[in-house]
PDB file of N, CA and C in Angstrom:
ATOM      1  N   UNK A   1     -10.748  33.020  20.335  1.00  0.00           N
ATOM      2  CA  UNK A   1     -10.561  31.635  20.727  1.00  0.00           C
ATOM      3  C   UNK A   1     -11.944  30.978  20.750  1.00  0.00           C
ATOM      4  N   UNK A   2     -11.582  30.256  20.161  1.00  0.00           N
ATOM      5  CA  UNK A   2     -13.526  29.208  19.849  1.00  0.00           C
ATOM      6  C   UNK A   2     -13.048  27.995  21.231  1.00  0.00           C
ATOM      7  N   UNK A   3     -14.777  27.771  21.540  1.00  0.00           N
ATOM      8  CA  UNK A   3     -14.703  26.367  22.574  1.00  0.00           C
ATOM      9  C   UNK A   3     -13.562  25.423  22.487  1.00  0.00           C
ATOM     10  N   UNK A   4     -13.790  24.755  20.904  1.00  0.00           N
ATOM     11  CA  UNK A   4     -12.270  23.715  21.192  1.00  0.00           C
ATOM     12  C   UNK A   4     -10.911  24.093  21.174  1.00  0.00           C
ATOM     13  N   UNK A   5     -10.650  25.307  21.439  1.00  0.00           N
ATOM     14  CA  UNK A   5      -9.494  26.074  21.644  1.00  0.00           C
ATOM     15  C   UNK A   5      -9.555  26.130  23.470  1.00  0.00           C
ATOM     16  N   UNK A   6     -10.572  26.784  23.750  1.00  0.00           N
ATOM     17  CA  UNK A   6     -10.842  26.866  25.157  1.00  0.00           C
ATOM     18  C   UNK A   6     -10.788  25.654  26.021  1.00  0.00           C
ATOM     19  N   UNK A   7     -11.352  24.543  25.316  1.00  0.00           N
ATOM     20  CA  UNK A   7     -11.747  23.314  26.013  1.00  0.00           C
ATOM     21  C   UNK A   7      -9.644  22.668  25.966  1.00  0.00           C
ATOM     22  N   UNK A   8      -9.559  22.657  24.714  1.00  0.00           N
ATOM     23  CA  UNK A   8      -8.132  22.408  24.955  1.00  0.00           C
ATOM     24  C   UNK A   8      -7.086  22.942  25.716  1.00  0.00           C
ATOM     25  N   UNK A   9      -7.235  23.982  25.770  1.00  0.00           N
ATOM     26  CA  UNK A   9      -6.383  24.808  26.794  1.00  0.00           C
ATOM     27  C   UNK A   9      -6.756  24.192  28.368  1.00  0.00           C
ATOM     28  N   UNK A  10      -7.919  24.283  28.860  1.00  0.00           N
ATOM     29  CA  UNK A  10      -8.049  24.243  30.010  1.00  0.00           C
ATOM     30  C   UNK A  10      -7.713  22.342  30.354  1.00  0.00           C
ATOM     31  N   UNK A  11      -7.741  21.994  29.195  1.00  0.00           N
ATOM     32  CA  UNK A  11      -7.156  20.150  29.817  1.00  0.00           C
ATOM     33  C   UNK A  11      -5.458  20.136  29.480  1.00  0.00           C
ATOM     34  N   UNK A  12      -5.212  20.715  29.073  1.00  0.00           N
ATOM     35  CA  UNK A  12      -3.332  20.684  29.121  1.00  0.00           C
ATOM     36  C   UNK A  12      -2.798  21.845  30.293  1.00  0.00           C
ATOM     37  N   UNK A  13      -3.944  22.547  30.590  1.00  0.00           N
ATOM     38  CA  UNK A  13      -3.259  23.354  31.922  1.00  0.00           C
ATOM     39  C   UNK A  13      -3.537  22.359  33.191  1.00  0.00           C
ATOM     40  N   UNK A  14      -5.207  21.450  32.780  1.00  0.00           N
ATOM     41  CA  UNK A  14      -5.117  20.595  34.321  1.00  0.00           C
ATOM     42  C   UNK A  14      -3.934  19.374  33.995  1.00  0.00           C
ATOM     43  N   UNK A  15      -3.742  19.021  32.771  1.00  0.00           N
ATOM     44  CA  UNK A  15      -2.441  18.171  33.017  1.00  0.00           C
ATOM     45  C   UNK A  15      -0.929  18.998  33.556  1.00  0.00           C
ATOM     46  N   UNK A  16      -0.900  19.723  32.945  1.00  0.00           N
ATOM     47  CA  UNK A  16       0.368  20.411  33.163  1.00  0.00           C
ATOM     48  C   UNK A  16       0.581  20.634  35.146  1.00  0.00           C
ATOM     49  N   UNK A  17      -0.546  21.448  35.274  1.00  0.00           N
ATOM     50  CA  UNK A  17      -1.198  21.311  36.789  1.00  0.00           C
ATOM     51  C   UNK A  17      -1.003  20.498  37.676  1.00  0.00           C
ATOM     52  N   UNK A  18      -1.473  18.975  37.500  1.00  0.00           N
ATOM     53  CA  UNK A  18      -1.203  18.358  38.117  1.00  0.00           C
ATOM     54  C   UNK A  18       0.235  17.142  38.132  1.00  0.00           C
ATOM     55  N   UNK A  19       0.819  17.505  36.979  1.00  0.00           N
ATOM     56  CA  UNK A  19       2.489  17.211  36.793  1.00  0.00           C
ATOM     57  C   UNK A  19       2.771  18.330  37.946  1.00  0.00           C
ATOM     58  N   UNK A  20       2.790  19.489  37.923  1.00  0.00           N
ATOM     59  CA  UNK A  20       3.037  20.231  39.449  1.00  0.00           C
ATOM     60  C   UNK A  20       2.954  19.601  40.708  1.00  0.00           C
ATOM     61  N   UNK A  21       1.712  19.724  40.666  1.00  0.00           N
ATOM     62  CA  UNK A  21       1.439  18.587  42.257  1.00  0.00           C
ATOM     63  C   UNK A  21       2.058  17.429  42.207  1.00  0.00           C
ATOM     64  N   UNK A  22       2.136  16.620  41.648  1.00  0.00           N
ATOM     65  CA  UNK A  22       2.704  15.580  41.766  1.00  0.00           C
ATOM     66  C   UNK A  22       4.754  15.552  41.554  1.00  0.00           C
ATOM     67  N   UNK A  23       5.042  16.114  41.007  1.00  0.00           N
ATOM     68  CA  UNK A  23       6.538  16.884  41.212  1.00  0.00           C
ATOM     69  C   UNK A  23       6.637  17.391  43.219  1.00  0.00           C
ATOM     70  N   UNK A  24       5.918  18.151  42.872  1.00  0.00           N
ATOM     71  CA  UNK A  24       5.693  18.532  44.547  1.00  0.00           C
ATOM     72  C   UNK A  24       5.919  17.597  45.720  1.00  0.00           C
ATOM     73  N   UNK A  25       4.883  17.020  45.198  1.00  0.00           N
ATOM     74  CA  UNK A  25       4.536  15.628  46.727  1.00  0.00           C
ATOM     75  C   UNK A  25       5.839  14.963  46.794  1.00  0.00           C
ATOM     76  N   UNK A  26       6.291  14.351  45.272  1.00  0.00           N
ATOM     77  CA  UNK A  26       7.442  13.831  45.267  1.00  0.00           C
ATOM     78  C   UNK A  26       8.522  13.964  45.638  1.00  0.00           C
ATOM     79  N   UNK A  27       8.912  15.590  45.599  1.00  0.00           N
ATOM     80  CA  UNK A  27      10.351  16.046  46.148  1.00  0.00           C
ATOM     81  C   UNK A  27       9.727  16.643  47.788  1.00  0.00           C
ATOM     82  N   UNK A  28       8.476  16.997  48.118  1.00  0.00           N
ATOM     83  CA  UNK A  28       8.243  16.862  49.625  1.00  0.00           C
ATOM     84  C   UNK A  28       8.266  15.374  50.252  1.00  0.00           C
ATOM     85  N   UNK A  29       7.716  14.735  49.830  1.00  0.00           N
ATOM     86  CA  UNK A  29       8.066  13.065  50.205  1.00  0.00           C
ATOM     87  C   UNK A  29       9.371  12.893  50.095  1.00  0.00           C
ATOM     88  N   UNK A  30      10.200  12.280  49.312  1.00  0.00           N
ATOM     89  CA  UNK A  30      11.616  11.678  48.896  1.00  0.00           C
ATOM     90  C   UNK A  30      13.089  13.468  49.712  1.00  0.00           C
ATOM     91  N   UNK A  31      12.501  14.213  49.942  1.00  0.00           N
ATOM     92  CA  UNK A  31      13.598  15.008  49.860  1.00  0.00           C
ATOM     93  C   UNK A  31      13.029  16.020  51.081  1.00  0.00           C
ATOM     94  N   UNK A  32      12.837  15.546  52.066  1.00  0.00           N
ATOM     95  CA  UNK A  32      11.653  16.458  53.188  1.00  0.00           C
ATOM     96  C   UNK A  32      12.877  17.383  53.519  1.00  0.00           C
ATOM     97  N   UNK A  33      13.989  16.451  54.249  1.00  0.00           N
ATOM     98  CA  UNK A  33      15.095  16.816  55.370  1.00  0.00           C
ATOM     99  C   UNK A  33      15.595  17.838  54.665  1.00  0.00           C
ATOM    100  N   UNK A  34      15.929  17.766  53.281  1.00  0.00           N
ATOM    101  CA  UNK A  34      16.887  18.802  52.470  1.00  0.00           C
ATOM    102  C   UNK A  34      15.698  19.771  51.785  1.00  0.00           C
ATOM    103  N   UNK A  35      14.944  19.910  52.140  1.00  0.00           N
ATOM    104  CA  UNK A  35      13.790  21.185  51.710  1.00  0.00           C
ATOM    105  C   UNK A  35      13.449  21.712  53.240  1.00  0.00           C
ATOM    106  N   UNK A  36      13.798  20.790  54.191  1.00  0.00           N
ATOM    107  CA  UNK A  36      12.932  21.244  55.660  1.00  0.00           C
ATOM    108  C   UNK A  36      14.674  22.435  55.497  1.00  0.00           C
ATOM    109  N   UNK A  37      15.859  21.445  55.481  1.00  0.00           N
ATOM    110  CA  UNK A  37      16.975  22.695  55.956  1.00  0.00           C
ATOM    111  C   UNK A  37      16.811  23.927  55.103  1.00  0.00           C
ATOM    112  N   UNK A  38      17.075  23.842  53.850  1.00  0.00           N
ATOM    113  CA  UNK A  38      16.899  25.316  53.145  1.00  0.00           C
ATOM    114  C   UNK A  38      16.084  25.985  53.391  1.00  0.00           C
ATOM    115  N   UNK A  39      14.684  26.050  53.615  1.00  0.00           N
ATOM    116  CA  UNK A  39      13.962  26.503  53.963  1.00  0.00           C
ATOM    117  C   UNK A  39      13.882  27.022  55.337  1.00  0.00           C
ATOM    118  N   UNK A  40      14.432  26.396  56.630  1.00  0.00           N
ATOM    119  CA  UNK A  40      14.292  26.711  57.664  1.00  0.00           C
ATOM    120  C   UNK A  40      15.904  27.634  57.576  1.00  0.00           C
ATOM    121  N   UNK A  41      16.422  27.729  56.447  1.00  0.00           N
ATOM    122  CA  UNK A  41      17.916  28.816  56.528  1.00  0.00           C
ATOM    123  C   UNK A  41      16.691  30.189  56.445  1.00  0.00           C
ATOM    124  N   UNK A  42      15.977  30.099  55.646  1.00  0.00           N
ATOM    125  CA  UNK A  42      15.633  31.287  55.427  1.00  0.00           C
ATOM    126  C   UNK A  42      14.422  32.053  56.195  1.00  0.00           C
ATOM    127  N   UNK A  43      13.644  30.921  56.738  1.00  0.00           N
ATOM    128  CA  UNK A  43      12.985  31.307  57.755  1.00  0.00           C
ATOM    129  C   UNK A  43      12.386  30.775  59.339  1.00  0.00           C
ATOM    130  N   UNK A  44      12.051  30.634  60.037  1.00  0.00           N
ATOM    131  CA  UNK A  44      12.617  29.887  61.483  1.00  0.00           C
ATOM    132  C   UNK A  44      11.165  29.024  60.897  1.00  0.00           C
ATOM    133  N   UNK A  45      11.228  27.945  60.818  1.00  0.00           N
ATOM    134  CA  UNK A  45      10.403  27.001  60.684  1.00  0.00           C
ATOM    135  C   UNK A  45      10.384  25.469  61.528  1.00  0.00           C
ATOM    136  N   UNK A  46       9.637  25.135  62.663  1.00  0.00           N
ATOM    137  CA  UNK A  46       9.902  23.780  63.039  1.00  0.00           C
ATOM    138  C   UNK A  46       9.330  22.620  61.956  1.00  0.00           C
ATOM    139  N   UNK A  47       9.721  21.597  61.981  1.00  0.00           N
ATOM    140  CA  UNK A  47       9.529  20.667  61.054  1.00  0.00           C
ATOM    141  C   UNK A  47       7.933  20.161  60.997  1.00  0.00           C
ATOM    142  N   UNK A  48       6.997  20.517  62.051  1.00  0.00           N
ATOM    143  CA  UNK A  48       5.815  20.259  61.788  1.00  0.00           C
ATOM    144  C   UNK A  48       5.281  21.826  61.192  1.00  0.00           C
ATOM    145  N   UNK A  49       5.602  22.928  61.468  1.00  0.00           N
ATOM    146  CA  UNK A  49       5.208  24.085  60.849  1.00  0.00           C
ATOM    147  C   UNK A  49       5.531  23.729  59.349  1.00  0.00           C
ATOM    148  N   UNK A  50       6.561  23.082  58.917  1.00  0.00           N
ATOM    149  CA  UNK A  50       7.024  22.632  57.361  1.00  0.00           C
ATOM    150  C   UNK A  50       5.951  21.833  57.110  1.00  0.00           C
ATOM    151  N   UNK A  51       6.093  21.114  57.601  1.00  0.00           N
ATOM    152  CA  UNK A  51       4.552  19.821  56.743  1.00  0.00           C
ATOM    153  C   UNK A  51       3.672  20.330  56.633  1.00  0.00           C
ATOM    154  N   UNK A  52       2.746  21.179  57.842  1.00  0.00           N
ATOM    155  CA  UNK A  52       2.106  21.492  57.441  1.00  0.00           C
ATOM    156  C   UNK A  52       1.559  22.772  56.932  1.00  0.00           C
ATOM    157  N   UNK A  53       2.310  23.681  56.781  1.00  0.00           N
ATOM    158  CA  UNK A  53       2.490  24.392  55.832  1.00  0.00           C
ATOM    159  C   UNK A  53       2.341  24.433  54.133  1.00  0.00           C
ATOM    160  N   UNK A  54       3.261  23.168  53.983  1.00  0.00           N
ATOM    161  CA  UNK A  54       2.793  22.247  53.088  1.00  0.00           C
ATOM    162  C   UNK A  54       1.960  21.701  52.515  1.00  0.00           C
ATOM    163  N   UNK A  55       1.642  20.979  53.375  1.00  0.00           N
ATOM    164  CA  UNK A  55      -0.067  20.169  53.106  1.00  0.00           C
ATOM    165  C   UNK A  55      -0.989  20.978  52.841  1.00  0.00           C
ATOM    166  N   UNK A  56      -1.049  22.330  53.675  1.00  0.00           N
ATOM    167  CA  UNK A  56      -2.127  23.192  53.257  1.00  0.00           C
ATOM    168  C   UNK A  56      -2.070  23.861  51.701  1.00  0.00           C
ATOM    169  N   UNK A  57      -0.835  24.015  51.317  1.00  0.00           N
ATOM    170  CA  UNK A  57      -0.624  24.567  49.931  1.00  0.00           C
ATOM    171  C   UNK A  57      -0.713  23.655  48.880  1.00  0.00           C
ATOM    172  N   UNK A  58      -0.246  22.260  48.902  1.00  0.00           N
ATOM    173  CA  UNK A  58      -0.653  21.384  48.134  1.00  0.00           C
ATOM    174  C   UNK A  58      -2.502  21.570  48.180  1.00  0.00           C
ATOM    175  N   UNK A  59      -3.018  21.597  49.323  1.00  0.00           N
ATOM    176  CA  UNK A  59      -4.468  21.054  48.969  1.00  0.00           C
ATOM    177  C   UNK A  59      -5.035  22.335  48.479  1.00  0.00           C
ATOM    178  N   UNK A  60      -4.415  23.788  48.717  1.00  0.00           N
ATOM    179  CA  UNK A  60      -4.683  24.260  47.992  1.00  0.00           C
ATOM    180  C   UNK A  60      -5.170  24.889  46.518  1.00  0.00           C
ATOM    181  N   UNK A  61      -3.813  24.565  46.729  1.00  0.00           N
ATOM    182  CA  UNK A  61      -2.971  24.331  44.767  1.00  0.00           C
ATOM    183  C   UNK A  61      -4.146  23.371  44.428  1.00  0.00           C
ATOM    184  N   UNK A  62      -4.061  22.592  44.869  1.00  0.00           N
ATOM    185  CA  UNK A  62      -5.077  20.917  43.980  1.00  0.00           C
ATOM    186  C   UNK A  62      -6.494  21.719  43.930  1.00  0.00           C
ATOM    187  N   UNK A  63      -6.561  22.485  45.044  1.00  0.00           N
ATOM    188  CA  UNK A  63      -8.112  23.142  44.759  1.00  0.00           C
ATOM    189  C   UNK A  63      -8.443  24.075  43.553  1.00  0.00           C
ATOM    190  N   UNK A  64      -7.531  25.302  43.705  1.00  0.00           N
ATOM    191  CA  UNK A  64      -7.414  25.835  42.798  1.00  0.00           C
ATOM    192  C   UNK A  64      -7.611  25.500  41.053  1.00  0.00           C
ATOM    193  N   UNK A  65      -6.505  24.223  40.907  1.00  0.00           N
ATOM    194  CA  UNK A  65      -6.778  23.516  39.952  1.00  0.00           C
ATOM    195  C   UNK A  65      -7.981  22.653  39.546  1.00  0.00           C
ATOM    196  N   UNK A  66      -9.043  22.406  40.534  1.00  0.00           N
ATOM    197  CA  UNK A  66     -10.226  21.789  40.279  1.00  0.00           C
ATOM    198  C   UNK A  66     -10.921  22.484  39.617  1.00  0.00           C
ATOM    199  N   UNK A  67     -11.302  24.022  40.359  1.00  0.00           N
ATOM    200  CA  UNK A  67     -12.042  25.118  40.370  1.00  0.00           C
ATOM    201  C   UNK A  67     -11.631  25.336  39.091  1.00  0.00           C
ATOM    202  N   UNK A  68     -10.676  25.937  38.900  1.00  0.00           N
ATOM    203  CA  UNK A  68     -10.041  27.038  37.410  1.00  0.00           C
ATOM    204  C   UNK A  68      -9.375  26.229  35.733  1.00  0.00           C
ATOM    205  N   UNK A  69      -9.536  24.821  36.168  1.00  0.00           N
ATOM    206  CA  UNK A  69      -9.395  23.848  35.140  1.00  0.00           C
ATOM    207  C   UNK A  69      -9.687  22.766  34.672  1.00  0.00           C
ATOM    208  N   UNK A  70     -10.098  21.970  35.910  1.00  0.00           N
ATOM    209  CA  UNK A  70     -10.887  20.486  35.686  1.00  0.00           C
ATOM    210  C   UNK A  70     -12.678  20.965  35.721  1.00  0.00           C
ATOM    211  N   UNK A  71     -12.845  21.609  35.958  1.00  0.00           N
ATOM    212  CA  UNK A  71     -14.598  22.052  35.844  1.00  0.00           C
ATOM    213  C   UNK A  71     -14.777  22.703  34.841  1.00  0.00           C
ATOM    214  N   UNK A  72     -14.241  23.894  34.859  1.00  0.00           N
ATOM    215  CA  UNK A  72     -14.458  24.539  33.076  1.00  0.00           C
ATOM    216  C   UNK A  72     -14.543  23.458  32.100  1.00  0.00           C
ATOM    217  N   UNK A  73     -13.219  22.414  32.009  1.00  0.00           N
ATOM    218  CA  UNK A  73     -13.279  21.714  31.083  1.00  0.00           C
ATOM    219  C   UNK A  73     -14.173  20.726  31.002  1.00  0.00           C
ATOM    220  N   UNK A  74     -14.687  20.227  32.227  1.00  0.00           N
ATOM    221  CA  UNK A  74     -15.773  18.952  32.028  1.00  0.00           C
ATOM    222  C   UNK A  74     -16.905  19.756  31.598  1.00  0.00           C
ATOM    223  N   UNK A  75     -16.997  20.859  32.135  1.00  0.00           N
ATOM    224  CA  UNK A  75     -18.332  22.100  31.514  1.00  0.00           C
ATOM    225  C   UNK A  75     -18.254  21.963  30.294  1.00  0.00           C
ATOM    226  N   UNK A  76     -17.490  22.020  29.388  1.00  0.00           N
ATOM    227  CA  UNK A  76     -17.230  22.699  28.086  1.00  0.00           C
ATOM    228  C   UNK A  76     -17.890  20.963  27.599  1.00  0.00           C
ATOM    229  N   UNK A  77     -16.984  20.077  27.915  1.00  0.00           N
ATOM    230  CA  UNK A  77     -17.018  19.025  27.422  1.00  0.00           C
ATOM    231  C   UNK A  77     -18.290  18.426  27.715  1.00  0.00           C
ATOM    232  N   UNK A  78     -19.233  18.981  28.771  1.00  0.00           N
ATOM    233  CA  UNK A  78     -20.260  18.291  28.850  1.00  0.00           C
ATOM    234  C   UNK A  78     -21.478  19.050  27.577  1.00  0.00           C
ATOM    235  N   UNK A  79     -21.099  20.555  27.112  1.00  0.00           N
ATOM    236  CA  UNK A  79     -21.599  21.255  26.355  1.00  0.00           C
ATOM    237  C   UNK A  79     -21.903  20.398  25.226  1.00  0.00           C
ATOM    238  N   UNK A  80     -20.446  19.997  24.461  1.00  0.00           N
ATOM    239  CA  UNK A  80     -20.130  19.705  23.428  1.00  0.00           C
ATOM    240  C   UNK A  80     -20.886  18.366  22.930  1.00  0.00           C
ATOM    241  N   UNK A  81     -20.961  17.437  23.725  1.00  0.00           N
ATOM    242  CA  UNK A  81     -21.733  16.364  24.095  1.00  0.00           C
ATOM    243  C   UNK A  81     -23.334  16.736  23.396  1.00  0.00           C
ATOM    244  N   UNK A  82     -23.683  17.712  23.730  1.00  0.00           N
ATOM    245  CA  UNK A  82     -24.847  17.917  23.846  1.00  0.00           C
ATOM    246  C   UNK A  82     -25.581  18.559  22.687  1.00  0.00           C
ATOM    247  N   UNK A  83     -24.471  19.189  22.034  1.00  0.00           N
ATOM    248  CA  UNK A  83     -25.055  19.998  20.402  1.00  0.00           C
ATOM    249  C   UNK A  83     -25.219  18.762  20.000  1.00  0.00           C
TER     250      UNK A  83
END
């Protein structure tokens, strides 16, 4: 795999990525009550243990994705710039 193979990959995984997060927020926003019940079927959860439970994995996730896809790629892309 050459750079613009690499560089491409890592900007359709941070898009793909952040279509995740944002799917996420959306059905945690718009659909809390009916993710708080299923979820609390399966494990004893109060509704602030849900949020924020939540919140921490979203900002996770979003971190993760900075680290392992939006930096490589501005790296690469700042490379490329530069030959």
């Amino acid at each position: 795999m050459n750079i613009d193979e690499l560089r491409r990959t890592l900007a359709w995984s941070t898009v793909i990525n952040y279509v995740i997060l944002i799917v996420w927020f959306t059905a945690f926003t718009l659909a809390h009550g009916t993710m708080l019940e299923i979820h609390s079927r399966w494990f004893r959860l109060s509704a602030d243990h849900f949020d924020a439970l939540n919140y921490l994995l979203i900002g996770f996730y979003k971190t993760l994705v900075l680290v392992f896809n939006l930096v490589p790629y501005l790296a690469l892309r700042i490379i490329k710039k530069r030959r």
